[in-house]
PDB file of N, CA and C in Angstrom:
ATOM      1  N   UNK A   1       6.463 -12.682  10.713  1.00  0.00           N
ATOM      2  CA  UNK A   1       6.164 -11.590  11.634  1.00  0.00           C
ATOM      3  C   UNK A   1       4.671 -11.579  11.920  1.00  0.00           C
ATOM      4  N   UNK A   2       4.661 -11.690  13.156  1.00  0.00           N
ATOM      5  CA  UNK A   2       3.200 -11.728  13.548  1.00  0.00           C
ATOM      6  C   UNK A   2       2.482 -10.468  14.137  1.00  0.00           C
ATOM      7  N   UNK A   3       3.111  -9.595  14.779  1.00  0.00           N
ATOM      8  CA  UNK A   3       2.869  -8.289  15.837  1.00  0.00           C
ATOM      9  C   UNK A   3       2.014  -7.205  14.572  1.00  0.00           C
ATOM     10  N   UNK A   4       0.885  -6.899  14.999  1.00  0.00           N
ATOM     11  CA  UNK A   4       0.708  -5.682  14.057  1.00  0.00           C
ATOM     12  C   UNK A   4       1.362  -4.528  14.566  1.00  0.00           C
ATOM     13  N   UNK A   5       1.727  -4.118  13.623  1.00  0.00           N
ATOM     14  CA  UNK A   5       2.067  -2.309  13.847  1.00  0.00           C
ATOM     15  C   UNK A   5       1.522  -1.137  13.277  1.00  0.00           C
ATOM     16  N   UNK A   6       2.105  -0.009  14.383  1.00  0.00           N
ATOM     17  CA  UNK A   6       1.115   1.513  14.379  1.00  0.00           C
ATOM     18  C   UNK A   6       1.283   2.303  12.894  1.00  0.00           C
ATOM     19  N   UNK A   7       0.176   2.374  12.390  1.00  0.00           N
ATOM     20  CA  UNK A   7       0.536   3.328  10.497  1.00  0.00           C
ATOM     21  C   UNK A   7       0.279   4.904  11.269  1.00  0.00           C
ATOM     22  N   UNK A   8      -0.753   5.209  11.811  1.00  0.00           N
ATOM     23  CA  UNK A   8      -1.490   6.563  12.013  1.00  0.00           C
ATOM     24  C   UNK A   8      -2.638   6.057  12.672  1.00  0.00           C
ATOM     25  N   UNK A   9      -3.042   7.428  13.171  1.00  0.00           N
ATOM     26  CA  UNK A   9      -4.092   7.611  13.474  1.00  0.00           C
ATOM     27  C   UNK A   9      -5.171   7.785  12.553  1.00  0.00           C
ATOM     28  N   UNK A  10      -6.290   7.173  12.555  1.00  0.00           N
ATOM     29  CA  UNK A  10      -7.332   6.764  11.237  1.00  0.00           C
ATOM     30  C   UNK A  10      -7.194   8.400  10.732  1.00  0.00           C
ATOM     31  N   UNK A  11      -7.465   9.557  11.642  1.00  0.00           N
ATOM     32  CA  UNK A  11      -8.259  10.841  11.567  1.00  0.00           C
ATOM     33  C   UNK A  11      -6.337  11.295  10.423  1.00  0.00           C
ATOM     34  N   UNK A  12      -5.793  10.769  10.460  1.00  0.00           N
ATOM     35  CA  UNK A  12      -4.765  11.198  10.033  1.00  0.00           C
ATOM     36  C   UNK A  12      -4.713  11.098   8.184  1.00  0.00           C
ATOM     37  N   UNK A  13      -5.563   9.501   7.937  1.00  0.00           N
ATOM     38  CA  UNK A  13      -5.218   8.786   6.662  1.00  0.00           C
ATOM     39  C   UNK A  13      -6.754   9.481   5.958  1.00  0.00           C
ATOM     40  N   UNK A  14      -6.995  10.787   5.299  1.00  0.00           N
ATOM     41  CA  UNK A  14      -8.263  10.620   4.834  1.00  0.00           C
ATOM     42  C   UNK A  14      -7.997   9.929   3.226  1.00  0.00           C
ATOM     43  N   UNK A  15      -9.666  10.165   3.153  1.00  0.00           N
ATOM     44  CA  UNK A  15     -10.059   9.686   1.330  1.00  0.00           C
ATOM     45  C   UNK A  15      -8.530  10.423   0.354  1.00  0.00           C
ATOM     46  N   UNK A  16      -8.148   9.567   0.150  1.00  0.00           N
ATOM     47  CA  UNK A  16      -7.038   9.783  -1.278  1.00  0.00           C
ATOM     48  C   UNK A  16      -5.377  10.392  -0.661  1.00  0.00           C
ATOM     49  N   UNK A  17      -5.433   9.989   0.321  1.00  0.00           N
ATOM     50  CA  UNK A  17      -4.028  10.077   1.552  1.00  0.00           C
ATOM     51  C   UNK A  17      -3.463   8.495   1.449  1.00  0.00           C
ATOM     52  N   UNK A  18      -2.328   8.631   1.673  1.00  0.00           N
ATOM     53  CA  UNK A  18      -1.573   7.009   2.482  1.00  0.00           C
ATOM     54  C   UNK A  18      -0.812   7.257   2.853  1.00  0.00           C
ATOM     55  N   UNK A  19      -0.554   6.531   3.907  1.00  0.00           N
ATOM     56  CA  UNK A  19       0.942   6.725   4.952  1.00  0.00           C
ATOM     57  C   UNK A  19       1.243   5.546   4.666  1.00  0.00           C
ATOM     58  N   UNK A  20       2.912   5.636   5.271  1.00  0.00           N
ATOM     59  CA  UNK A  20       3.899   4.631   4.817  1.00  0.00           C
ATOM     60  C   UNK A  20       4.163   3.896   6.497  1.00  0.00           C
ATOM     61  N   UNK A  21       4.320   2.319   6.657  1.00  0.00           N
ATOM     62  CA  UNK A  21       4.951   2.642   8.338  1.00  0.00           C
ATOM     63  C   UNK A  21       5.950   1.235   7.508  1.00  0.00           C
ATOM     64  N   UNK A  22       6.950   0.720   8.595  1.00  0.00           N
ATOM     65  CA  UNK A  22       7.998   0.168   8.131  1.00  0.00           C
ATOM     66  C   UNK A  22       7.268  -1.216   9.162  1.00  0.00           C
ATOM     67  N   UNK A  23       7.574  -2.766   8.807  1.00  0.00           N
ATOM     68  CA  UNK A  23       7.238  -3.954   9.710  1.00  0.00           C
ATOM     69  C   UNK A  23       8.900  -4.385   9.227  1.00  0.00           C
ATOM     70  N   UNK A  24       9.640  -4.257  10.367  1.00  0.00           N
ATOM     71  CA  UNK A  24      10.850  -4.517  10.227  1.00  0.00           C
ATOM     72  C   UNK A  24      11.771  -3.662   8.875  1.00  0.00           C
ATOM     73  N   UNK A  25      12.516  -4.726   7.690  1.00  0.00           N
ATOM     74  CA  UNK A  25      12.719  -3.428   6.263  1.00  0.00           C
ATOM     75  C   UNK A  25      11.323  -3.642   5.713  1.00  0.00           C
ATOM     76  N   UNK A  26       9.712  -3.967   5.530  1.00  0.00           N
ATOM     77  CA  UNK A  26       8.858  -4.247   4.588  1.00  0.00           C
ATOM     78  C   UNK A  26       9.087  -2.624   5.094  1.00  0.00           C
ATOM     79  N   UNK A  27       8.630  -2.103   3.966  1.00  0.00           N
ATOM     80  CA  UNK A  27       7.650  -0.819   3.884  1.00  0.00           C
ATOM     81  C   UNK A  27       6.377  -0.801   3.223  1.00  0.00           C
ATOM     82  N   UNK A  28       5.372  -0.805   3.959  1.00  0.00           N
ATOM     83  CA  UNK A  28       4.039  -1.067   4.159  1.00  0.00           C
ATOM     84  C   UNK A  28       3.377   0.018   3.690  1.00  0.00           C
ATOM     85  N   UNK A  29       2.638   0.439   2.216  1.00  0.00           N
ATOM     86  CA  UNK A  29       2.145   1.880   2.233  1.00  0.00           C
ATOM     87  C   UNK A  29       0.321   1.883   2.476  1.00  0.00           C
ATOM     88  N   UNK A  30      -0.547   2.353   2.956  1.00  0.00           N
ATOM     89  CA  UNK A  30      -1.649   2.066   3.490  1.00  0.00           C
ATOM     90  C   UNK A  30      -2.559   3.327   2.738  1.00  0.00           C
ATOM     91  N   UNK A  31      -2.728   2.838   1.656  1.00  0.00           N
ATOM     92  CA  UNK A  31      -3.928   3.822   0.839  1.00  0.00           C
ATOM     93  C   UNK A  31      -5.554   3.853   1.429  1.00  0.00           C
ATOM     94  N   UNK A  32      -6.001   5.002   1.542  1.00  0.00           N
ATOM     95  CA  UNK A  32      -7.398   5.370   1.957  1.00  0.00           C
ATOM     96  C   UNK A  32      -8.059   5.693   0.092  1.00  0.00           C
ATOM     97  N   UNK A  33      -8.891   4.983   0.134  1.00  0.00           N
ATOM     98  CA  UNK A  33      -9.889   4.840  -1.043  1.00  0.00           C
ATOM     99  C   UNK A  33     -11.131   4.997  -1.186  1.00  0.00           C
ATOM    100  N   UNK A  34     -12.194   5.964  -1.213  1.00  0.00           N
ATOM    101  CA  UNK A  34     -13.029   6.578  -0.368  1.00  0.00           C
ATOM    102  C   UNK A  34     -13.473   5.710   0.956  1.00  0.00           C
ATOM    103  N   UNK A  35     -12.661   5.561   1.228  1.00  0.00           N
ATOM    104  CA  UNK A  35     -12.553   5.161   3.074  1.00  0.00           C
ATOM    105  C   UNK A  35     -12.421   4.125   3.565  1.00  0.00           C
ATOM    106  N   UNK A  36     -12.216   3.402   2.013  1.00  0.00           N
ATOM    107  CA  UNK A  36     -11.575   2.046   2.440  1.00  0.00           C
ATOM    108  C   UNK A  36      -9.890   1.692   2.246  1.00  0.00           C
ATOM    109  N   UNK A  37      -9.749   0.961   3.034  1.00  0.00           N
ATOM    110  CA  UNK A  37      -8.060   0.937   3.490  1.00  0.00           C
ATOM    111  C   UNK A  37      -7.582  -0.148   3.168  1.00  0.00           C
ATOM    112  N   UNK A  38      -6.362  -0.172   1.828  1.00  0.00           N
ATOM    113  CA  UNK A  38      -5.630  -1.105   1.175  1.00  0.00           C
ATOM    114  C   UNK A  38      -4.105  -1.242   1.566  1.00  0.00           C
ATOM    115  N   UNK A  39      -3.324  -1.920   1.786  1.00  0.00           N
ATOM    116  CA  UNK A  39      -2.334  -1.951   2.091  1.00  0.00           C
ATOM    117  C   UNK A  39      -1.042  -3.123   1.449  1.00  0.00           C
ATOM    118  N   UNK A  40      -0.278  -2.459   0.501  1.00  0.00           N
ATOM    119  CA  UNK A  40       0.618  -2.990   0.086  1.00  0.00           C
ATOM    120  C   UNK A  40       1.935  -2.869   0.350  1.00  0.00           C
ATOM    121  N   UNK A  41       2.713  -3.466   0.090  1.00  0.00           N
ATOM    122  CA  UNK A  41       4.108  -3.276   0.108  1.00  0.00           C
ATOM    123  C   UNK A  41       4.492  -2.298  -0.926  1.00  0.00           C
ATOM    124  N   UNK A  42       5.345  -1.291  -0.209  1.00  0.00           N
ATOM    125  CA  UNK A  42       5.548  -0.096  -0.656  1.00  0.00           C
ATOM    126  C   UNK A  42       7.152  -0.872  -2.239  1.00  0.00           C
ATOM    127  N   UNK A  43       6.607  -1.024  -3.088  1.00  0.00           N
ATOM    128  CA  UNK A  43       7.416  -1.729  -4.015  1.00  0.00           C
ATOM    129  C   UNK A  43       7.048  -1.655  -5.171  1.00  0.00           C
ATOM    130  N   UNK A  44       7.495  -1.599  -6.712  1.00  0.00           N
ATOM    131  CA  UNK A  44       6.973  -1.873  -7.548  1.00  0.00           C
ATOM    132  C   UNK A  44       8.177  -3.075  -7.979  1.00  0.00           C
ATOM    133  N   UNK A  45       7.406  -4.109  -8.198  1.00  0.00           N
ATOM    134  CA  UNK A  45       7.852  -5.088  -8.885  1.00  0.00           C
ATOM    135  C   UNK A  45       8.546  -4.866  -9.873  1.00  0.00           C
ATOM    136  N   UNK A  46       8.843  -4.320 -11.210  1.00  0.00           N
ATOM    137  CA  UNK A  46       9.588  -3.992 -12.114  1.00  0.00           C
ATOM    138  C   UNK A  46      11.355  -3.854 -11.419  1.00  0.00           C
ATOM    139  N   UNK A  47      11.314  -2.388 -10.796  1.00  0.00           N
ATOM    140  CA  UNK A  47      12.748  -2.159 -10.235  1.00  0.00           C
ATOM    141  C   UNK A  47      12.841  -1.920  -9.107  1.00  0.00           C
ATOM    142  N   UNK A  48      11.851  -2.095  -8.147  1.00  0.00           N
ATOM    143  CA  UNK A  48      12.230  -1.966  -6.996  1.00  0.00           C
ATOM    144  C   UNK A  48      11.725  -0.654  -6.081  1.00  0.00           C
ATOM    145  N   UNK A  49      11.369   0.103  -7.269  1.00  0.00           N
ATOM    146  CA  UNK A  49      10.926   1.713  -6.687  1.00  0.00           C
ATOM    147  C   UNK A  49       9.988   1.894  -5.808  1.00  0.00           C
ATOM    148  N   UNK A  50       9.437   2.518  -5.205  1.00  0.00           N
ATOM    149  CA  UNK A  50       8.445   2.961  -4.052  1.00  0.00           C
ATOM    150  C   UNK A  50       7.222   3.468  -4.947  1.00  0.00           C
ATOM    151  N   UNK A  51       6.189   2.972  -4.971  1.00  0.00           N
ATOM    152  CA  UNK A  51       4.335   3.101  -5.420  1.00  0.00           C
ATOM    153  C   UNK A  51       4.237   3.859  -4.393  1.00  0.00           C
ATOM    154  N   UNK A  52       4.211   4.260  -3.575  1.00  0.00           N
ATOM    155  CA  UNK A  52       3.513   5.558  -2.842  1.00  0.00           C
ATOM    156  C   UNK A  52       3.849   6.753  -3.076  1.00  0.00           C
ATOM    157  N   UNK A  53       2.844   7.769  -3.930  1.00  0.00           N
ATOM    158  CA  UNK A  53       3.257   8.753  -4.306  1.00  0.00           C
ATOM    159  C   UNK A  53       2.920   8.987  -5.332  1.00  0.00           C
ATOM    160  N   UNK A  54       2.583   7.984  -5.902  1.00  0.00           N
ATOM    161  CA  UNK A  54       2.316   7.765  -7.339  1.00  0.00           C
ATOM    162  C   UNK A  54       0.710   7.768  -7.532  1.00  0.00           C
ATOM    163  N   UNK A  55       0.385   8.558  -9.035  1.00  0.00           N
ATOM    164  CA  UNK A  55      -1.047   8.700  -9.284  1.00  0.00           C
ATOM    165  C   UNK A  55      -1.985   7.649  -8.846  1.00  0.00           C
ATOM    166  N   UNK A  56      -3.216   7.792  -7.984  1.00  0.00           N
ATOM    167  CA  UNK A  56      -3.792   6.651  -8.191  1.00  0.00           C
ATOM    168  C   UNK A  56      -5.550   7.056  -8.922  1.00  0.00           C
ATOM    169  N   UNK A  57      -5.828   6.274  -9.275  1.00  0.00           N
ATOM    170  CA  UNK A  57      -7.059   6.413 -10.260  1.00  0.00           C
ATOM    171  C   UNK A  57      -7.700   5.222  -9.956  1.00  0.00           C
ATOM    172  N   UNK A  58      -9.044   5.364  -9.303  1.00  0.00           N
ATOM    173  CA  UNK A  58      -9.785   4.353  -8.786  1.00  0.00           C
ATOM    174  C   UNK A  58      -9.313   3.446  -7.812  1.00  0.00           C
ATOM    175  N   UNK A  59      -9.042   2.347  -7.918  1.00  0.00           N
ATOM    176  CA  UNK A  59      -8.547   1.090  -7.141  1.00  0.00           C
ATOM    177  C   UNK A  59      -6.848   0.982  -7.716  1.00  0.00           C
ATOM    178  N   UNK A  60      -6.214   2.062  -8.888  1.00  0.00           N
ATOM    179  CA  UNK A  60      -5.193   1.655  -9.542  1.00  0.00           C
ATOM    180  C   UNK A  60      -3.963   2.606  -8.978  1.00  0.00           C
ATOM    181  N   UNK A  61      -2.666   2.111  -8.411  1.00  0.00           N
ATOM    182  CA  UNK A  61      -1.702   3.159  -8.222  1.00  0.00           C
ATOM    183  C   UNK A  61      -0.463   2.677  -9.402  1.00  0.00           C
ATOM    184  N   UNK A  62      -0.206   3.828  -9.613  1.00  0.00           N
ATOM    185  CA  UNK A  62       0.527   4.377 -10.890  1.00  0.00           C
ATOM    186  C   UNK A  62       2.024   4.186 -10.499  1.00  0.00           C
ATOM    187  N   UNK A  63       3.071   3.725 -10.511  1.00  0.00           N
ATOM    188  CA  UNK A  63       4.702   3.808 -10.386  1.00  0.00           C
ATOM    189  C   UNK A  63       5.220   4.648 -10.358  1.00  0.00           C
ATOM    190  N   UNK A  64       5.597   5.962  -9.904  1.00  0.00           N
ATOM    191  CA  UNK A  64       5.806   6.861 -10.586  1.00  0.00           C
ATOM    192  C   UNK A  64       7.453   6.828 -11.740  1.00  0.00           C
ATOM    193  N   UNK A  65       8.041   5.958 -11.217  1.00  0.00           N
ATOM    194  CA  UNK A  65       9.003   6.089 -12.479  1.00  0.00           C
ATOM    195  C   UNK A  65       8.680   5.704 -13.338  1.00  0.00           C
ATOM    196  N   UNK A  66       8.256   4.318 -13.784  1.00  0.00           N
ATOM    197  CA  UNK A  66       8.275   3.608 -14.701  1.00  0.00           C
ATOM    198  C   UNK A  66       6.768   3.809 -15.538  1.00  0.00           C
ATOM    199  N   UNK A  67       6.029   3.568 -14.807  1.00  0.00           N
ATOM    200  CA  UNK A  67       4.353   3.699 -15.199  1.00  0.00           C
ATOM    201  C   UNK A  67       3.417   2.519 -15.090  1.00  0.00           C
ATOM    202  N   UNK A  68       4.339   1.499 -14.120  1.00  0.00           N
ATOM    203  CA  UNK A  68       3.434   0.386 -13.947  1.00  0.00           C
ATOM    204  C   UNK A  68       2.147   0.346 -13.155  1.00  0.00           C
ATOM    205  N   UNK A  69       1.230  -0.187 -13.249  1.00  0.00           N
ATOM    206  CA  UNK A  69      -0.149   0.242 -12.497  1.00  0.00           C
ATOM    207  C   UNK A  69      -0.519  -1.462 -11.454  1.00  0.00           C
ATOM    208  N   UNK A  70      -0.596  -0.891 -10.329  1.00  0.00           N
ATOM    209  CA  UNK A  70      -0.896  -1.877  -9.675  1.00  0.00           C
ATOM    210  C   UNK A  70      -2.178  -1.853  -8.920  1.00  0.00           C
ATOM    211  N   UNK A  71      -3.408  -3.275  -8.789  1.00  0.00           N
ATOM    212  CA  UNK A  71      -4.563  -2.801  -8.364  1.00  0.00           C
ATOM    213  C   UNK A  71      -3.893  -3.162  -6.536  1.00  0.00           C
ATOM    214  N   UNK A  72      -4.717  -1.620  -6.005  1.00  0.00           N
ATOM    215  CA  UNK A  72      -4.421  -1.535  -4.747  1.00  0.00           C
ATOM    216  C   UNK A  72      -5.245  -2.653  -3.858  1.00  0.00           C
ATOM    217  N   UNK A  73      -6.131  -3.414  -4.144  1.00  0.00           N
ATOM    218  CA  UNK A  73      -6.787  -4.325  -3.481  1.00  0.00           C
ATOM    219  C   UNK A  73      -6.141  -5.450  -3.683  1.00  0.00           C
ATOM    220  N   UNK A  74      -5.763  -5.971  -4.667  1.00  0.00           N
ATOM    221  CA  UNK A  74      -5.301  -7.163  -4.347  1.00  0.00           C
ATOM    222  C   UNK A  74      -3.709  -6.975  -4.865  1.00  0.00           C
ATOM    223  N   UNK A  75      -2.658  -6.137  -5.077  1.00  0.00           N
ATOM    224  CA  UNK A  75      -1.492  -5.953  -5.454  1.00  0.00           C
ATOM    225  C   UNK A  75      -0.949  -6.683  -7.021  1.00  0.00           C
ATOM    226  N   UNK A  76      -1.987  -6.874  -7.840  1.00  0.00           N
ATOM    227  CA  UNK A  76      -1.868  -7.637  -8.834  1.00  0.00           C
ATOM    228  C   UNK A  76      -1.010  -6.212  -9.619  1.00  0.00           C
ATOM    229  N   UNK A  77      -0.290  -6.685 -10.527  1.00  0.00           N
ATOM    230  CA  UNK A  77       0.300  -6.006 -11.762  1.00  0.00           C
ATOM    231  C   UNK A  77      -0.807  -6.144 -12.994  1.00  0.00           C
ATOM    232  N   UNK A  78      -0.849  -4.141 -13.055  1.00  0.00           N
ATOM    233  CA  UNK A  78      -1.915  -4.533 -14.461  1.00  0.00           C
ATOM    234  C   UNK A  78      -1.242  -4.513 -15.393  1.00  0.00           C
ATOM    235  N   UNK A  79       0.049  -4.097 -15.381  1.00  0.00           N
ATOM    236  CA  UNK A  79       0.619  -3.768 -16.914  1.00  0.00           C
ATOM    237  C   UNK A  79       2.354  -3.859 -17.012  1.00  0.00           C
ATOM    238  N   UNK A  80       2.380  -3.167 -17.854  1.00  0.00           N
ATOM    239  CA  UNK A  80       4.138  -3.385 -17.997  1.00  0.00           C
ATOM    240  C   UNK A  80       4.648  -2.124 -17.857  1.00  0.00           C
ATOM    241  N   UNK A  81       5.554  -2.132 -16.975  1.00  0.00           N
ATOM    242  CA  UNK A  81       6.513  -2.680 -17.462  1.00  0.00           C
ATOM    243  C   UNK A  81       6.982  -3.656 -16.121  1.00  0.00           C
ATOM    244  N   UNK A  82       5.698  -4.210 -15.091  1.00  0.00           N
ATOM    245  CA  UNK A  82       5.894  -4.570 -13.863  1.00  0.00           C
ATOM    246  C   UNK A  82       4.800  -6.177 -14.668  1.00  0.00           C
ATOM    247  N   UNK A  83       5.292  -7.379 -14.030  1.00  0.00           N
ATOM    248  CA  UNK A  83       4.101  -8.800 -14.221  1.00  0.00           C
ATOM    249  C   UNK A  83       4.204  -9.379 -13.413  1.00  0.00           C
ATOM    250  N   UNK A  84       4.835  -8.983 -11.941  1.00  0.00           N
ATOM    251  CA  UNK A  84       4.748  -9.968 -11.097  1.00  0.00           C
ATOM    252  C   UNK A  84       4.176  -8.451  -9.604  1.00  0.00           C
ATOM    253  N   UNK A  85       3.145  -9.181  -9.120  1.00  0.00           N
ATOM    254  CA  UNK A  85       2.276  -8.463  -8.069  1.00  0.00           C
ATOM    255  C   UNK A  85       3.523  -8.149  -7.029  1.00  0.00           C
ATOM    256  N   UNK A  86       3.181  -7.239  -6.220  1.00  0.00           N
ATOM    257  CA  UNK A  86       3.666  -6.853  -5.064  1.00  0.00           C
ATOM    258  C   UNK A  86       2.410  -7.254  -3.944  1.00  0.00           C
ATOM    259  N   UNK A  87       3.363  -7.802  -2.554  1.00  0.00           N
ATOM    260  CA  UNK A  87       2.784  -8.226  -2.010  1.00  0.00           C
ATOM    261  C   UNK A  87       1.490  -7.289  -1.230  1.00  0.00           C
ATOM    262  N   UNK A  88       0.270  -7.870  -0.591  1.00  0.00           N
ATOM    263  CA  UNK A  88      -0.659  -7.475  -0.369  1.00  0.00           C
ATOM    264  C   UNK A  88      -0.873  -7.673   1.632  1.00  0.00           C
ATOM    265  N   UNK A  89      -0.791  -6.299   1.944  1.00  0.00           N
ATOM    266  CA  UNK A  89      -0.949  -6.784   3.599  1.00  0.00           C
ATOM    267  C   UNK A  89      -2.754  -6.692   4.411  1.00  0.00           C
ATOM    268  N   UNK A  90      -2.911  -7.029   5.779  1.00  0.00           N
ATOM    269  CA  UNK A  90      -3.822  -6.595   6.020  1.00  0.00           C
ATOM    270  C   UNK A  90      -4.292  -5.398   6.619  1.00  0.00           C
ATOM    271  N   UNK A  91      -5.361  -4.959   7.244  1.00  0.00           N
ATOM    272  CA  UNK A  91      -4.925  -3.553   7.682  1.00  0.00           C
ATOM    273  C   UNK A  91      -6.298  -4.154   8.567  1.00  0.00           C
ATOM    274  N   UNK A  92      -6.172  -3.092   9.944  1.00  0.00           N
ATOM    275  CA  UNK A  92      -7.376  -3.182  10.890  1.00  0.00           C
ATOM    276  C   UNK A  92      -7.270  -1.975  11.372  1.00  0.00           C
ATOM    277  N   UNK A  93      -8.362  -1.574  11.881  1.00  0.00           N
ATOM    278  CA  UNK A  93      -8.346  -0.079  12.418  1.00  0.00           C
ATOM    279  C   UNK A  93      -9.550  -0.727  14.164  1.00  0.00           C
ATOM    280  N   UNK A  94      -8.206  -0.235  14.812  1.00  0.00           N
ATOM    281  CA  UNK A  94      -8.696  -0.514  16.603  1.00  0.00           C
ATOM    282  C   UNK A  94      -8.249   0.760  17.189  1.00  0.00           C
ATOM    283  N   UNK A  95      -9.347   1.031  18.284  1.00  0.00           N
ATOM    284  CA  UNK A  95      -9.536   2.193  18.893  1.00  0.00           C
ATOM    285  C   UNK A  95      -8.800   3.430  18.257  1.00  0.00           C
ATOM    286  N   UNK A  96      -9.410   3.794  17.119  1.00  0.00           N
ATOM    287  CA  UNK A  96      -9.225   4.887  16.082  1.00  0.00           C
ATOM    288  C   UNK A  96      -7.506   5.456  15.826  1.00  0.00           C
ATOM    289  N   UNK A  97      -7.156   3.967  15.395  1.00  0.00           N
ATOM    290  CA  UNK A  97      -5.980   3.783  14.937  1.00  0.00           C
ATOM    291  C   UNK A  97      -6.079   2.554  14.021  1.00  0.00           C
ATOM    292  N   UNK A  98      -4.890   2.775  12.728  1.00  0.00           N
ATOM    293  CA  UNK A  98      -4.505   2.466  11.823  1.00  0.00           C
ATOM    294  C   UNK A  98      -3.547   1.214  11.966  1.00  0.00           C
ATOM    295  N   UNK A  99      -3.659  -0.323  11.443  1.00  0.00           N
ATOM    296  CA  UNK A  99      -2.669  -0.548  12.284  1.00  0.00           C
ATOM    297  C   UNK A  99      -2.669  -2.113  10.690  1.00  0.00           C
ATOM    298  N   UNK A 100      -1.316  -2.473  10.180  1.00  0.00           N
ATOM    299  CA  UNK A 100      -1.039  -3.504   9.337  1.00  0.00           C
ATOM    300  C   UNK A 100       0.091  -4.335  10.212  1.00  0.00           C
ATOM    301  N   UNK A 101       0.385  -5.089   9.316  1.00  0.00           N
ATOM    302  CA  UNK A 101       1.688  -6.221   9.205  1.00  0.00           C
ATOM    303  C   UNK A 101       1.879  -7.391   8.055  1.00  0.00           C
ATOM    304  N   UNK A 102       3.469  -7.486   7.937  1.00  0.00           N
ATOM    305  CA  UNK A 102       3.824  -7.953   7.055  1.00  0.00           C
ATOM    306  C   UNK A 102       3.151  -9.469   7.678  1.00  0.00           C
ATOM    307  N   UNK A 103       1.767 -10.449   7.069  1.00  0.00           N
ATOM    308  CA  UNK A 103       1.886 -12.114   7.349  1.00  0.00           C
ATOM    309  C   UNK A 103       2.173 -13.044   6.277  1.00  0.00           C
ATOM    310  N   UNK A 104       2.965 -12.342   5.472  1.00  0.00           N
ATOM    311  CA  UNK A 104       4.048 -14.001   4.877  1.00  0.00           C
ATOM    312  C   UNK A 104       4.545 -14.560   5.394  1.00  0.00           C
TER     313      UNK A 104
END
């Protein structure tokens, strides 16, 4: 998939917000980090559950079921009960809009 698609409007995503947008089934969640914009696949590696929503602390979002911690910059798995990363998208912000896609 090549097409980027619409997350929000920037004025929408502030410091410690993320919106979710869908690139076909990926669900794409787009964390604001004091104002910088990370974007992963809305997934936790372990079971499958949705990381958006879940505590985040610094660069780290929290699972909320399980408690796996994933770094939001590069989607690496820090811990267990998750060892394999969730994928990592890009994000661009054009004419004060929010905008990713799935490029695997």
């Amino acid at each position: 998939m090549n097409d980027w698609i619409r997350v929000c409007a920037l004025n929408e995503l502030l410091p410690g917000e993320f919106q979710v947008a869908y690139d076909g089934d990926t669900a794409i969640a787009v964390f604001n980090v004091d104002g910088e914009l990370y974007a992963l696949e809305d997934v936790c590696t372990h079971d499958g559950g949705e990381l958006a929503g879940g505590p985040i602390e610094g660069f780290e979002i929290e699972c909320p079921r399980h408690g796996a911690r994933f770094d939001l910059r590069t989607g690496e798995a820090l811990c267990a009960p998750a060892y394999l990363p969730t994928a990592k998208f890009p994000v661009k912000i054009e004419d004060g809009m929010v905008w990713t896609r799935d490029d695997r």
